[in-house]
C-alpha atoms as a PDB file:
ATOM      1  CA  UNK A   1      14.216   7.798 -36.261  1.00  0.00           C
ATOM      2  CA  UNK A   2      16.158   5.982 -33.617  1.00  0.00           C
ATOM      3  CA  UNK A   3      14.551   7.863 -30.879  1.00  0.00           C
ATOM      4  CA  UNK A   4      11.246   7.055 -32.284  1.00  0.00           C
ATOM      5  CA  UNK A   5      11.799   3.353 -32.006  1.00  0.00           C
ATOM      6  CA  UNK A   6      13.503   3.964 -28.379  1.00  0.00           C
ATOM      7  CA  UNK A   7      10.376   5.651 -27.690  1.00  0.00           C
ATOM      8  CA  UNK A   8       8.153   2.403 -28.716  1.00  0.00           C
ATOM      9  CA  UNK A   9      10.779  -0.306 -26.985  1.00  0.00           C
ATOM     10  CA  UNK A  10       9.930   1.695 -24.107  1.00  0.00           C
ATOM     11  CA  UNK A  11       6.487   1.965 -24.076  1.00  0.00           C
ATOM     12  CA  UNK A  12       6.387  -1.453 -25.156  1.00  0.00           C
ATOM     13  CA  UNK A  13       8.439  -2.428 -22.086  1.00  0.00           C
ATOM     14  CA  UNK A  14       6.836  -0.835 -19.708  1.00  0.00           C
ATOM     15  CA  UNK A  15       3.204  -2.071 -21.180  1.00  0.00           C
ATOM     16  CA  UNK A  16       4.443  -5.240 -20.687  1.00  0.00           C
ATOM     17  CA  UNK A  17       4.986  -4.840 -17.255  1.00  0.00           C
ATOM     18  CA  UNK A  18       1.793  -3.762 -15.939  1.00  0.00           C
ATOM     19  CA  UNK A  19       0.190  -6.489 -14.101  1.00  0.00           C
ATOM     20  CA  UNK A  20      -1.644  -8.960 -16.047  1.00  0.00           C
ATOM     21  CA  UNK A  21      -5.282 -10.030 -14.636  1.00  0.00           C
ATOM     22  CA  UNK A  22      -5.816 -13.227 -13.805  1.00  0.00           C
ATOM     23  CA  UNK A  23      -9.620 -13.546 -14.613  1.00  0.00           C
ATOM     24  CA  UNK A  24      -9.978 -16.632 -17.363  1.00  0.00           C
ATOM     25  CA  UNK A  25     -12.670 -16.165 -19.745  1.00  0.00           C
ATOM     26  CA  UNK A  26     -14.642 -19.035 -18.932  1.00  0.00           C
ATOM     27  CA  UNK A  27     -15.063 -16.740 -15.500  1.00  0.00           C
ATOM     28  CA  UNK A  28     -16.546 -13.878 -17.088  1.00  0.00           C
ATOM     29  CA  UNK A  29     -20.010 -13.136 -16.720  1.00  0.00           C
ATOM     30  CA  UNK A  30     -21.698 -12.588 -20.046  1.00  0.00           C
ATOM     31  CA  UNK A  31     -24.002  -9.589 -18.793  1.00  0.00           C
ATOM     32  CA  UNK A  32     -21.282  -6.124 -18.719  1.00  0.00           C
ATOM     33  CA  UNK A  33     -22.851  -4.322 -16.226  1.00  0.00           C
ATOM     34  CA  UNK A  34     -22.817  -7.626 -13.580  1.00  0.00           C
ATOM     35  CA  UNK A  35     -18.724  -8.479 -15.143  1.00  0.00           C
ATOM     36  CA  UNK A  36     -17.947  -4.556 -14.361  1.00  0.00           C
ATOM     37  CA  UNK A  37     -19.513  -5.022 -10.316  1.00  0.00           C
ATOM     38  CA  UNK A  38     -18.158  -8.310 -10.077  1.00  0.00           C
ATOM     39  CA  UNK A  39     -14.455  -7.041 -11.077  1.00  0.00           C
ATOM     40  CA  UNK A  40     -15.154  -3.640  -8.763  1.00  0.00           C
ATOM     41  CA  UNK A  41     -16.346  -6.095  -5.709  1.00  0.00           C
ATOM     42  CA  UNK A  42     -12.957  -8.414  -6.559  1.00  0.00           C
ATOM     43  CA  UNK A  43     -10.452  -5.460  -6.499  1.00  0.00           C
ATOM     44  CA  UNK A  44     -11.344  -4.945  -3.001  1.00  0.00           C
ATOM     45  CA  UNK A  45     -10.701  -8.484  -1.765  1.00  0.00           C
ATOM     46  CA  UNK A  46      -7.593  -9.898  -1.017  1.00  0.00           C
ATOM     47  CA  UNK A  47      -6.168 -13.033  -2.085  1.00  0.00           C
ATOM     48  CA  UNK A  48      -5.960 -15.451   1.044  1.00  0.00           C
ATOM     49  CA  UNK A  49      -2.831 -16.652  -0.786  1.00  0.00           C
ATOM     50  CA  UNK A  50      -0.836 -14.134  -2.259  1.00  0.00           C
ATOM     51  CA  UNK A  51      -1.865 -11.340   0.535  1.00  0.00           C
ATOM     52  CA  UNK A  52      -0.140  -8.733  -1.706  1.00  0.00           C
ATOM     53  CA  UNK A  53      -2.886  -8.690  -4.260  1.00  0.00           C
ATOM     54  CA  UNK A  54      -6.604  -8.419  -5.309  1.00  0.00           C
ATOM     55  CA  UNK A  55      -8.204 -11.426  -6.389  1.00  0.00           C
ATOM     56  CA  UNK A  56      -8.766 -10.264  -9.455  1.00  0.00           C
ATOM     57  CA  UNK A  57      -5.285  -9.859 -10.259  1.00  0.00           C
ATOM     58  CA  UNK A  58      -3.673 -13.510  -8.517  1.00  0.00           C
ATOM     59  CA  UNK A  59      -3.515 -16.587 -10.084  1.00  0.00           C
ATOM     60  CA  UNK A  60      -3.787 -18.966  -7.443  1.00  0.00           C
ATOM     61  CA  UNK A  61      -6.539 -21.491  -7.211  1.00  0.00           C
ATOM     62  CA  UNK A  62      -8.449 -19.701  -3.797  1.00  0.00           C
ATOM     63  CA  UNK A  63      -8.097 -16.624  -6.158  1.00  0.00           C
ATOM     64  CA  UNK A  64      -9.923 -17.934  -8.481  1.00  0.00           C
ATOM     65  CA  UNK A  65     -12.774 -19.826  -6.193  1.00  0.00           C
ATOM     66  CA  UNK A  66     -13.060 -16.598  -4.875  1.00  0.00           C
ATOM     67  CA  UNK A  67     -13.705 -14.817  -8.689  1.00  0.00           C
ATOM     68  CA  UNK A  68     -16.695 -17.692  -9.184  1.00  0.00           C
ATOM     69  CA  UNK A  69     -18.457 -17.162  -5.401  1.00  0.00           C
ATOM     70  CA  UNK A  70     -18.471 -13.930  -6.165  1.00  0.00           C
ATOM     71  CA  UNK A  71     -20.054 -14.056  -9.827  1.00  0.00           C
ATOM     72  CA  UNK A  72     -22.582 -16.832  -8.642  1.00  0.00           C
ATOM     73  CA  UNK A  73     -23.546 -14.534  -5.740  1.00  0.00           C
ATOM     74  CA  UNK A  74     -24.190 -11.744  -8.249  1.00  0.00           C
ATOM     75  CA  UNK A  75     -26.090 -13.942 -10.044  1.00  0.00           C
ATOM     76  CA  UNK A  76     -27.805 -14.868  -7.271  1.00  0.00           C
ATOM     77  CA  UNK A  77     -28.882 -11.151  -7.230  1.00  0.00           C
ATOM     78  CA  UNK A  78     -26.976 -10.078  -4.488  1.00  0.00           C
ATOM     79  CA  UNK A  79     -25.887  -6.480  -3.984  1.00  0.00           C
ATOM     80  CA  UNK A  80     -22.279  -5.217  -4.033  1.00  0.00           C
ATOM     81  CA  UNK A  81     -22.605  -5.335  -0.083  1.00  0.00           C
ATOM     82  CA  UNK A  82     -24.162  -8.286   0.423  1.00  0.00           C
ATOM     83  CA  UNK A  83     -21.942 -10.070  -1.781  1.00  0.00           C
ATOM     84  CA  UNK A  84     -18.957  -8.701   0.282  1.00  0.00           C
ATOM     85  CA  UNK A  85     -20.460  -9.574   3.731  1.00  0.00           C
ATOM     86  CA  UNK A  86     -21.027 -12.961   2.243  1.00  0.00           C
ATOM     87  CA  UNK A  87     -17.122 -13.336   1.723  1.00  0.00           C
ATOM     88  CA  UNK A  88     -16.561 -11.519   5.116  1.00  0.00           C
ATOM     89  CA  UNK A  89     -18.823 -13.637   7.018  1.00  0.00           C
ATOM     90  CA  UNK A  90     -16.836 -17.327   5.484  1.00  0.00           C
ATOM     91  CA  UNK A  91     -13.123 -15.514   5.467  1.00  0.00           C
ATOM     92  CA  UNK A  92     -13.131 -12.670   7.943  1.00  0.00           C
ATOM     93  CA  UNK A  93     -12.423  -8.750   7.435  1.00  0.00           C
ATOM     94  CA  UNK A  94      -8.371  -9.916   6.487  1.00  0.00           C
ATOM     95  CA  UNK A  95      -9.962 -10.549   3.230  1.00  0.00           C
ATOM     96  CA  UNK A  96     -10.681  -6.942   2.543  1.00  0.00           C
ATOM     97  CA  UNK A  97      -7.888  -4.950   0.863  1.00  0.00           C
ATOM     98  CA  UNK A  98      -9.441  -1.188   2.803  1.00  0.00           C
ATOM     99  CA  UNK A  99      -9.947  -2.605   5.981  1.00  0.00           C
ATOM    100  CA  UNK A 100     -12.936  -0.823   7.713  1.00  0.00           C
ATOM    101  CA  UNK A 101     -12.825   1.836  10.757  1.00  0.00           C
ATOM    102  CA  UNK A 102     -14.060   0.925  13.380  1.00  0.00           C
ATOM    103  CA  UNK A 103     -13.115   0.443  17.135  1.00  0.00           C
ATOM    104  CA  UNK A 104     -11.843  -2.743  16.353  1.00  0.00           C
ATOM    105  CA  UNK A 105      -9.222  -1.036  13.851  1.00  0.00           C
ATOM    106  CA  UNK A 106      -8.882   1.875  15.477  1.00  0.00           C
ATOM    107  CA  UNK A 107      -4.740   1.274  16.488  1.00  0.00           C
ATOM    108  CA  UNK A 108      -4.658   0.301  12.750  1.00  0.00           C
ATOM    109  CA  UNK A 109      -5.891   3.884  11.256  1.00  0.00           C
ATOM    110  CA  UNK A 110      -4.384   5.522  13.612  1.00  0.00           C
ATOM    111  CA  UNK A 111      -0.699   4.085  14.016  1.00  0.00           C
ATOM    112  CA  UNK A 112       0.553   6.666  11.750  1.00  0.00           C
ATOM    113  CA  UNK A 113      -0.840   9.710  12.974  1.00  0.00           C
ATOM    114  CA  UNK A 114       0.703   8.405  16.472  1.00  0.00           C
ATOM    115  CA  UNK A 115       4.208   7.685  14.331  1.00  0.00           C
ATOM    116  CA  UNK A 116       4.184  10.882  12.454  1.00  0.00           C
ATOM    117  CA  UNK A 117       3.200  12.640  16.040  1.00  0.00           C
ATOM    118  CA  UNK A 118       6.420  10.902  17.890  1.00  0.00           C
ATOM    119  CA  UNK A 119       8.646  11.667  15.227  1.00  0.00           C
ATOM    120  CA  UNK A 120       7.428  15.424  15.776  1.00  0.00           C
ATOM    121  CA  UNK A 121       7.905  14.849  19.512  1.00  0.00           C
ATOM    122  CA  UNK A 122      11.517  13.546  18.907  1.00  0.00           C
ATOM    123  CA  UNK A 123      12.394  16.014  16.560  1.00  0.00           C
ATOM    124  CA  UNK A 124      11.059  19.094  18.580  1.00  0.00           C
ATOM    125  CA  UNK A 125      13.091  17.770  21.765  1.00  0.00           C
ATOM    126  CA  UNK A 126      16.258  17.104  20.100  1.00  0.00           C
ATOM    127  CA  UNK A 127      16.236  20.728  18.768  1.00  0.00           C
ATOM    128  CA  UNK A 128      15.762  22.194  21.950  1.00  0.00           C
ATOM    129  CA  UNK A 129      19.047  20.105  23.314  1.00  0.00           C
ATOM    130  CA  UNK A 130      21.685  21.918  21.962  1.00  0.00           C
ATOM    131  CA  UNK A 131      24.786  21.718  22.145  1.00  0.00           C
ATOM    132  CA  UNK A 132      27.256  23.999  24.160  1.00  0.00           C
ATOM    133  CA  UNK A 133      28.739  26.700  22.174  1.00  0.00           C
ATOM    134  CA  UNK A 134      31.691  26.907  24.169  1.00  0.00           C
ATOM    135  CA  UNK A 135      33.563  22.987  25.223  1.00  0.00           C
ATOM    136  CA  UNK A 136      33.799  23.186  29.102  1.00  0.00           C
ATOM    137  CA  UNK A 137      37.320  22.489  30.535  1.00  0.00           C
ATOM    138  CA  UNK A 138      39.371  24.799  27.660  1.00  0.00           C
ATOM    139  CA  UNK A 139      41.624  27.535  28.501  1.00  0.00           C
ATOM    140  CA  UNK A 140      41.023  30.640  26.497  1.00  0.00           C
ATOM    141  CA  UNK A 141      44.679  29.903  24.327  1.00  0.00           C
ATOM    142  CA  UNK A 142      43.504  26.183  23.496  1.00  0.00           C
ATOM    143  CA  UNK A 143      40.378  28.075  22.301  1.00  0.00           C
ATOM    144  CA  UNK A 144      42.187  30.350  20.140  1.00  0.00           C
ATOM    145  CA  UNK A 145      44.514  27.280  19.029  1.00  0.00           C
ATOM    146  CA  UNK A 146      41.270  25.285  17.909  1.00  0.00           C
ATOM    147  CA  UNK A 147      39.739  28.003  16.540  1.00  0.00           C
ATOM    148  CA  UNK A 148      42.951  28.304  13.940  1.00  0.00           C
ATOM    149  CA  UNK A 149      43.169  25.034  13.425  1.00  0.00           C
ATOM    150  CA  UNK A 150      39.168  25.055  12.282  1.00  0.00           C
ATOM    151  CA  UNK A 151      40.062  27.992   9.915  1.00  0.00           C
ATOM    152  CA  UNK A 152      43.162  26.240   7.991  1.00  0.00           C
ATOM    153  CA  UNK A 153      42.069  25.701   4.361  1.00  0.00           C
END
C-alpha cells in the first residue's frame, strides 16, 4: 500500500511541475476551433520578455498583449500566416521560437553541422598523432628497468 501512495506523491509531484499556461480566461476566444489556432499560432512566438518561453506559456504583461493581438487578428479573419507576419512585421523574426531558413539564417542552421564537422576534424587528426612507442633518449637497460617497474602489482 505504501508504494501505491509513493506512486501518487510522485505523479502528483511531477504533475505539479509541468508548466502552467499563462492564458487568463477572460483571453480565451469563445469559438474552439479559433482558441485551438490562436494557442497553435502563440506556441510559436516568443515572449519579448522572458526569451525562454512561448507566449502562451509567460506571464508577463507583453506576453499577454501579445495573446490579445493575436486573438483580435483572428477575429479579424486573418489566417495562421498572416496573423504571424503581422507580429513579424511590428517585432521582427526574434519573435519566432523556429526561426526560418533562409540566407539570412543560414550560419544559424548550419553552426552545428560546421561544430559537429570540426570536432570530426579534431578528432580524426589527433588519432593520427600518436604517440612514440618507444621514449627517445633510453638505453635498452632503463627500458627493461621501466618496463619492470610498469609490471609491479
Amino acid at each position: 500500500m505504501t508504494r501505491f501512495r509513493s506512486t501518487i506523491v510522485a505523479l502528483g509531484l511531477s504533475l505539479a511541475a509541468l508548466p502552467a499556461l499563462a492564458v487568463q480566461p477572460n483571453e480565451v476566444l469563445k469559438d474552439p476551433a479559433m482558441e485551438a489556432r490562436a494557442r497553435h499560432i502563440s506556441e510559436g512566438l516568443r515572449c519579448l520578455v522572458c526569451q525562454n518561453q512561448s507566449i502562451d506559456d509567460s506571464d508577463a504583461p507583453l506576453a499577454k498583449d501579445l495573446r490579445v493581438l493575436v486573438r483580435e487578428r483572428l477575429k479579424e479573419g486573418d489566417s495562421n500566416g498572416q496573423v504571424i507576419d503581422y507580429v513579424v512585421a511590428r517585432y521582427g523574426e526574434f519573435v519566432l521560437l523556429r526561426p526560418v531558413f533562409g540566407w539570412h539564417t543560414l550560419l544559424l542552421w548550419l553552426s552545428p553541422l560546421l561544430a559537429v564537422g570540426l570536432g570530426a576534424f579534431g578528432i580524426w587528426r589527433l588519432s593520427r598523432h600518436r604517440p612514440p612507442t618507444r621514449v627517445a633518449g633510453l638505453s635498452k637497460a632503463e627500458e627493461a628497468e621501466v618496463e619492470a617497474l610498469l609490471k609491479r602489482p
